[in-house]
C-alpha atoms as a PDB file:
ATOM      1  CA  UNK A   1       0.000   0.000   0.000  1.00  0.00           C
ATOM      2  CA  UNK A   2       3.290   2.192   0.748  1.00  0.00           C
ATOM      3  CA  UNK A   3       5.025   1.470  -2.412  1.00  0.00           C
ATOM      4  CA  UNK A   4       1.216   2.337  -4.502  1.00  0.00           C
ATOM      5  CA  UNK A   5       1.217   5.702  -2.653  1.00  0.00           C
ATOM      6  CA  UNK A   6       5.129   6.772  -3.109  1.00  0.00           C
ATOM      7  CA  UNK A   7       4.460   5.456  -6.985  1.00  0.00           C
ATOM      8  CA  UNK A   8       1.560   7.949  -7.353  1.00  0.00           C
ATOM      9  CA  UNK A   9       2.475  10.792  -5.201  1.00  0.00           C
ATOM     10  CA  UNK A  10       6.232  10.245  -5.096  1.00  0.00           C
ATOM     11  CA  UNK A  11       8.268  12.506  -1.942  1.00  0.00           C
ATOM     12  CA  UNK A  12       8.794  15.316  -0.913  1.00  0.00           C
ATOM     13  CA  UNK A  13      12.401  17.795  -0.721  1.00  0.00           C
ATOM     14  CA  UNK A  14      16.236  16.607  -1.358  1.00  0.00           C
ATOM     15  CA  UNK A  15      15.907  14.409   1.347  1.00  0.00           C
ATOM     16  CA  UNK A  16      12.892  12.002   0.098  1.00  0.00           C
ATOM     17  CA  UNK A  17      10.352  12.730   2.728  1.00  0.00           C
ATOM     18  CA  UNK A  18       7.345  11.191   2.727  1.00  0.00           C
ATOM     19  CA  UNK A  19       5.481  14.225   4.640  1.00  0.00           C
ATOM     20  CA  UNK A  20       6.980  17.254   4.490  1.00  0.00           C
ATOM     21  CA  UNK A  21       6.778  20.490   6.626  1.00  0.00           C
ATOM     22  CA  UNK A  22       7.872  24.012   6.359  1.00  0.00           C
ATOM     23  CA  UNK A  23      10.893  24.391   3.342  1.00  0.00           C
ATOM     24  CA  UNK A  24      11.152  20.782   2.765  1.00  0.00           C
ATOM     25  CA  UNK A  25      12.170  19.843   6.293  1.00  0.00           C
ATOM     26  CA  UNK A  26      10.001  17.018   8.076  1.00  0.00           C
ATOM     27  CA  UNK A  27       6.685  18.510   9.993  1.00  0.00           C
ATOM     28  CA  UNK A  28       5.843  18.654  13.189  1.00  0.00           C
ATOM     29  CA  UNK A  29       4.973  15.377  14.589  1.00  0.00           C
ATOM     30  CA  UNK A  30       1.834  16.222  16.107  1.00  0.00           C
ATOM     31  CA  UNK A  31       1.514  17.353  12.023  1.00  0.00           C
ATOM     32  CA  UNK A  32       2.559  13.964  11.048  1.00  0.00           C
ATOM     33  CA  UNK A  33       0.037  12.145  13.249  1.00  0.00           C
ATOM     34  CA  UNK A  34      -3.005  13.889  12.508  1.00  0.00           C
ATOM     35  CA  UNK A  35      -1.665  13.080   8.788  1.00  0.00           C
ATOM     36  CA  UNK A  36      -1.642   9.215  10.219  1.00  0.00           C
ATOM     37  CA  UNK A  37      -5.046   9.471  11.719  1.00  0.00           C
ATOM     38  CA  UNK A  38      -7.193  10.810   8.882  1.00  0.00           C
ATOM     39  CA  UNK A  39      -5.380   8.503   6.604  1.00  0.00           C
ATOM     40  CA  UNK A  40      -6.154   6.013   8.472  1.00  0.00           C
ATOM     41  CA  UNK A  41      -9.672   6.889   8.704  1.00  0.00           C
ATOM     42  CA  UNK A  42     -10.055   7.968   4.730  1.00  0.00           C
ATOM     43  CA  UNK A  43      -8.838   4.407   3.763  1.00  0.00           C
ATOM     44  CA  UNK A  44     -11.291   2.824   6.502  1.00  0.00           C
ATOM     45  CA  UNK A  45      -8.957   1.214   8.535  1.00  0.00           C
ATOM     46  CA  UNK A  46      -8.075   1.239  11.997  1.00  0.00           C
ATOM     47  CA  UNK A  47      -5.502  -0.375  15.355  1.00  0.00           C
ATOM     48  CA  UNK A  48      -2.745   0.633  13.189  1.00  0.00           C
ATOM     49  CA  UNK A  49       0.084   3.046  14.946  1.00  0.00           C
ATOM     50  CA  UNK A  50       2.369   5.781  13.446  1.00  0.00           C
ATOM     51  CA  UNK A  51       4.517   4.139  15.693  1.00  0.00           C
ATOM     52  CA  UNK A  52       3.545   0.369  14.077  1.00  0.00           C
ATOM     53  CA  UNK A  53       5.752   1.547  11.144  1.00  0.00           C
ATOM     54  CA  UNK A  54       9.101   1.719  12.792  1.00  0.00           C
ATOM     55  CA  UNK A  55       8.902  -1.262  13.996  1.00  0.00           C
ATOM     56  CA  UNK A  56       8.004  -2.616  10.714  1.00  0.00           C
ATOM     57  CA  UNK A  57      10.894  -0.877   9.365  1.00  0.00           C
ATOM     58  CA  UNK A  58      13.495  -2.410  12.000  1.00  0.00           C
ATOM     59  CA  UNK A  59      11.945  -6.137  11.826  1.00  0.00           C
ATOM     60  CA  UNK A  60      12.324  -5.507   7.830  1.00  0.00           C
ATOM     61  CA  UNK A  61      16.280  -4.537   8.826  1.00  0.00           C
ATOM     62  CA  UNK A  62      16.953  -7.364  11.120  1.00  0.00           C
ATOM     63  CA  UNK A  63      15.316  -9.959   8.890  1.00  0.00           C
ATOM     64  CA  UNK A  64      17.168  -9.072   5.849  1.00  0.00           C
ATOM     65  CA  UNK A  65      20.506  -9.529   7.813  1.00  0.00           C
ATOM     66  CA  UNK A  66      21.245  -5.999   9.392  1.00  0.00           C
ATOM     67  CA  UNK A  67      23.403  -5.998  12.330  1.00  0.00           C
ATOM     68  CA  UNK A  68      22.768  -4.256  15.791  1.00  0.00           C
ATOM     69  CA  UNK A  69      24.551  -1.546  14.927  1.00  0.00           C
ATOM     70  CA  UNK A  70      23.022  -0.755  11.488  1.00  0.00           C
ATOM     71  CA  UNK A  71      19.691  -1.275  12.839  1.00  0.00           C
ATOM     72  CA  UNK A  72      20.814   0.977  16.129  1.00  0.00           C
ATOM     73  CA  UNK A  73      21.789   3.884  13.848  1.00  0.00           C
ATOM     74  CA  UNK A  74      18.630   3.776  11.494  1.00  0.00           C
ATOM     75  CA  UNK A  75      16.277   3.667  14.193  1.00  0.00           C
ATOM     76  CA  UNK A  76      18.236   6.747  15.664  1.00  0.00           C
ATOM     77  CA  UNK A  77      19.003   5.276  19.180  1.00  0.00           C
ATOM     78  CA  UNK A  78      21.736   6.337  21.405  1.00  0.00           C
ATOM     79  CA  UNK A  79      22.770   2.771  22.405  1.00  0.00           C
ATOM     80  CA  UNK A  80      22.907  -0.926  21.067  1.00  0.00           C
ATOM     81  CA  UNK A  81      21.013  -2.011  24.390  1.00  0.00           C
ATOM     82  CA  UNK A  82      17.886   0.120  23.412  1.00  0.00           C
ATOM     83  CA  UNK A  83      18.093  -1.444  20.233  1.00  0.00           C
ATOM     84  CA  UNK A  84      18.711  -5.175  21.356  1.00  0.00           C
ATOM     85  CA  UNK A  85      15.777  -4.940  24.507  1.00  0.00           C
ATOM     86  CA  UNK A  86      13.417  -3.859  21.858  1.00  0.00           C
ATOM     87  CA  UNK A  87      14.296  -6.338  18.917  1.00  0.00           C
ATOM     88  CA  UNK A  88      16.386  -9.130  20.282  1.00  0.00           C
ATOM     89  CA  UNK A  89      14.164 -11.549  19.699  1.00  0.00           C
ATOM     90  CA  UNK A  90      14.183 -11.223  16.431  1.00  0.00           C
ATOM     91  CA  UNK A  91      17.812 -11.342  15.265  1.00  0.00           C
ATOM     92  CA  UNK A  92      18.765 -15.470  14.630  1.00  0.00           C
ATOM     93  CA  UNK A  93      20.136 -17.666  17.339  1.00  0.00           C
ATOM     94  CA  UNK A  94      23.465 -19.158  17.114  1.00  0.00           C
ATOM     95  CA  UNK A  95      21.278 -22.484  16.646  1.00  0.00           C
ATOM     96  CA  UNK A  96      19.195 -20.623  13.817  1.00  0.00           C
ATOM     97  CA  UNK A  97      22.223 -19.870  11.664  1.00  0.00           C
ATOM     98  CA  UNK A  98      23.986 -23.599  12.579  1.00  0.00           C
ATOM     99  CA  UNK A  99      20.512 -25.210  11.083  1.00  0.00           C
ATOM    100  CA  UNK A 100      20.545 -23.085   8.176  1.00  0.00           C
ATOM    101  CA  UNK A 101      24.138 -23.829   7.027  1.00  0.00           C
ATOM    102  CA  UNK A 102      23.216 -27.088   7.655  1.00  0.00           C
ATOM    103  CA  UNK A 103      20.237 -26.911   5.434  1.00  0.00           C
ATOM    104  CA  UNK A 104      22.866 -25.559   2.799  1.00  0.00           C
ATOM    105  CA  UNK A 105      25.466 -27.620   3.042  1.00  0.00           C
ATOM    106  CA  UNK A 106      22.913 -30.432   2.608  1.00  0.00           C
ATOM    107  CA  UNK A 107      21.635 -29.275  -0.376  1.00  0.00           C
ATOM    108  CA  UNK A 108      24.367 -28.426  -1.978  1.00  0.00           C
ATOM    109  CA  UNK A 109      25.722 -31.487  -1.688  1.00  0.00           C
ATOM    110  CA  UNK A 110      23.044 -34.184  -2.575  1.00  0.00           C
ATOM    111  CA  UNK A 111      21.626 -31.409  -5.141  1.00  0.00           C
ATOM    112  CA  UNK A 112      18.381 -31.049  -3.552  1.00  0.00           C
ATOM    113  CA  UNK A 113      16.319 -29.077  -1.361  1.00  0.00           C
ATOM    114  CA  UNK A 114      15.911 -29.977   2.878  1.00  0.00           C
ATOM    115  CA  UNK A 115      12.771 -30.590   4.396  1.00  0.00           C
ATOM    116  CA  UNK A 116      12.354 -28.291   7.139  1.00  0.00           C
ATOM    117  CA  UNK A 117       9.999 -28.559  10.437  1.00  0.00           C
ATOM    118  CA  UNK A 118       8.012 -25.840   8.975  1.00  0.00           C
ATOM    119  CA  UNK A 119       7.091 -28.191   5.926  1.00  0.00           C
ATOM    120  CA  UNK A 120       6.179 -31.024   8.095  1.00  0.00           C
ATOM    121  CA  UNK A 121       4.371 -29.008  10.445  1.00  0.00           C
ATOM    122  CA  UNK A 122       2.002 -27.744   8.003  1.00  0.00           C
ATOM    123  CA  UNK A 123      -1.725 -29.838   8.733  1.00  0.00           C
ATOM    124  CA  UNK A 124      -2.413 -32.513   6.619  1.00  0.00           C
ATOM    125  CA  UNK A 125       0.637 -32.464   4.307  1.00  0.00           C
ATOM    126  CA  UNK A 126       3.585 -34.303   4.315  1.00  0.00           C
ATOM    127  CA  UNK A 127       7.397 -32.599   4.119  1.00  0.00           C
ATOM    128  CA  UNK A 128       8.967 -33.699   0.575  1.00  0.00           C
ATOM    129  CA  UNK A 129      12.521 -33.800  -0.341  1.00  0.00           C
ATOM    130  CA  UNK A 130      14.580 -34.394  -2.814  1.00  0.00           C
ATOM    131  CA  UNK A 131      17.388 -35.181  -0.386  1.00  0.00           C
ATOM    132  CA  UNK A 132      15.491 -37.824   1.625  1.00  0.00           C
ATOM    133  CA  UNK A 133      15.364 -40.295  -0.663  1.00  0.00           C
ATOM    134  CA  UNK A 134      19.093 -40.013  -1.210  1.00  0.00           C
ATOM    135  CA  UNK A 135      19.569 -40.482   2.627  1.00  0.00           C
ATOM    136  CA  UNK A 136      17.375 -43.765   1.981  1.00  0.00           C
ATOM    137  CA  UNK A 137      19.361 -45.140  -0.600  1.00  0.00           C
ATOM    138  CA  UNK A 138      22.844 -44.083   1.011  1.00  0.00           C
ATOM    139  CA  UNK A 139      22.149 -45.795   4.525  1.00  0.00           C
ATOM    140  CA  UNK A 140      22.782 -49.537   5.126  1.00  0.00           C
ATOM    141  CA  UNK A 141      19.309 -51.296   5.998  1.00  0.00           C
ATOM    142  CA  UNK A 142      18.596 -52.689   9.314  1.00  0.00           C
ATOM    143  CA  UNK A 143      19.447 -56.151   7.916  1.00  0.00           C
ATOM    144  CA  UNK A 144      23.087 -54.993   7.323  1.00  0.00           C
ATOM    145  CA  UNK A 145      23.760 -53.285  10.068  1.00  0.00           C
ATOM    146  CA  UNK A 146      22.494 -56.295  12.547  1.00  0.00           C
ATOM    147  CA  UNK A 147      25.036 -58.519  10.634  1.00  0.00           C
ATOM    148  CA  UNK A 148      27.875 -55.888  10.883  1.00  0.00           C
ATOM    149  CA  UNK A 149      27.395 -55.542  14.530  1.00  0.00           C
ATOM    150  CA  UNK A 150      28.067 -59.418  15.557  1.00  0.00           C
END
């Protein structure tokens, strides 16, 4: 809905606001959020927050790979611990990152695509793989390994 507005109305001043105040500088915010509110009410909607779009905009940083401090700057805080109490939960674990280079690694070497839990967790639907089956065919069955074991 963003992108459709900016497309039809463009921005405003050198510096590409979307509202603009006095001599292209940004307007008051109590400007800003009247703006918000009437817009919001003109396109029928409502339980949206001016506020709702920064967040938006810092989940959209974090999820394409932005680091604290990128994410710290753009947001305009003072310190990387405003920025991590507010959005930690969002950046990927240790584990996270592990599982997807695993995923990769996988794929890339049996020239498929991994299953995840998300794909098996979906109701009704089995996960599919291309790399399964190879694991099938690669491991001994239960035959073999009994015999290999005595």
């Amino acid at each position: 809905m963003l992108a459709e507005h900016v497309a039809a109305h463009g921005t405003t001043g050198t510096d590409r606001w979307l509202f603009a105040g006095e001599s292209d500088d940004p307007p008051h915010q109590n400007t800003v959020g009247y703006w918000w509110r009437k817009t919001l009410r003109d396109a029928g909607l409502s339980g949206i927050k001016l506020h709702d779009l920064r967040h938006f905009y810092a989940s959209g940083l974090i999820a394409t790979g932005c680091d604290v401090v990128t994410v710290q700057r753009s947001l305009g805080h003072a310190k990387a611990t405003t920025t991590l109490n507010t959005y930690a939960h969002l950046w990927p674990t240790a584990e996270d990152r592990t599982r997807k280079a695993a995923e990769s690694i996988m794929a890339s070497s049996l020239g498929g695509t991994v299953a995840t839990l998300a794909d098996a967790s979906r109701p009704g639907e089995q996960a599919t793989s291309r790399i399964a089956p190879a694991f099938r065919r690669a491991s001994p069955s239960k035959q073999a390994v009994r015999h290999s074991a005595d």
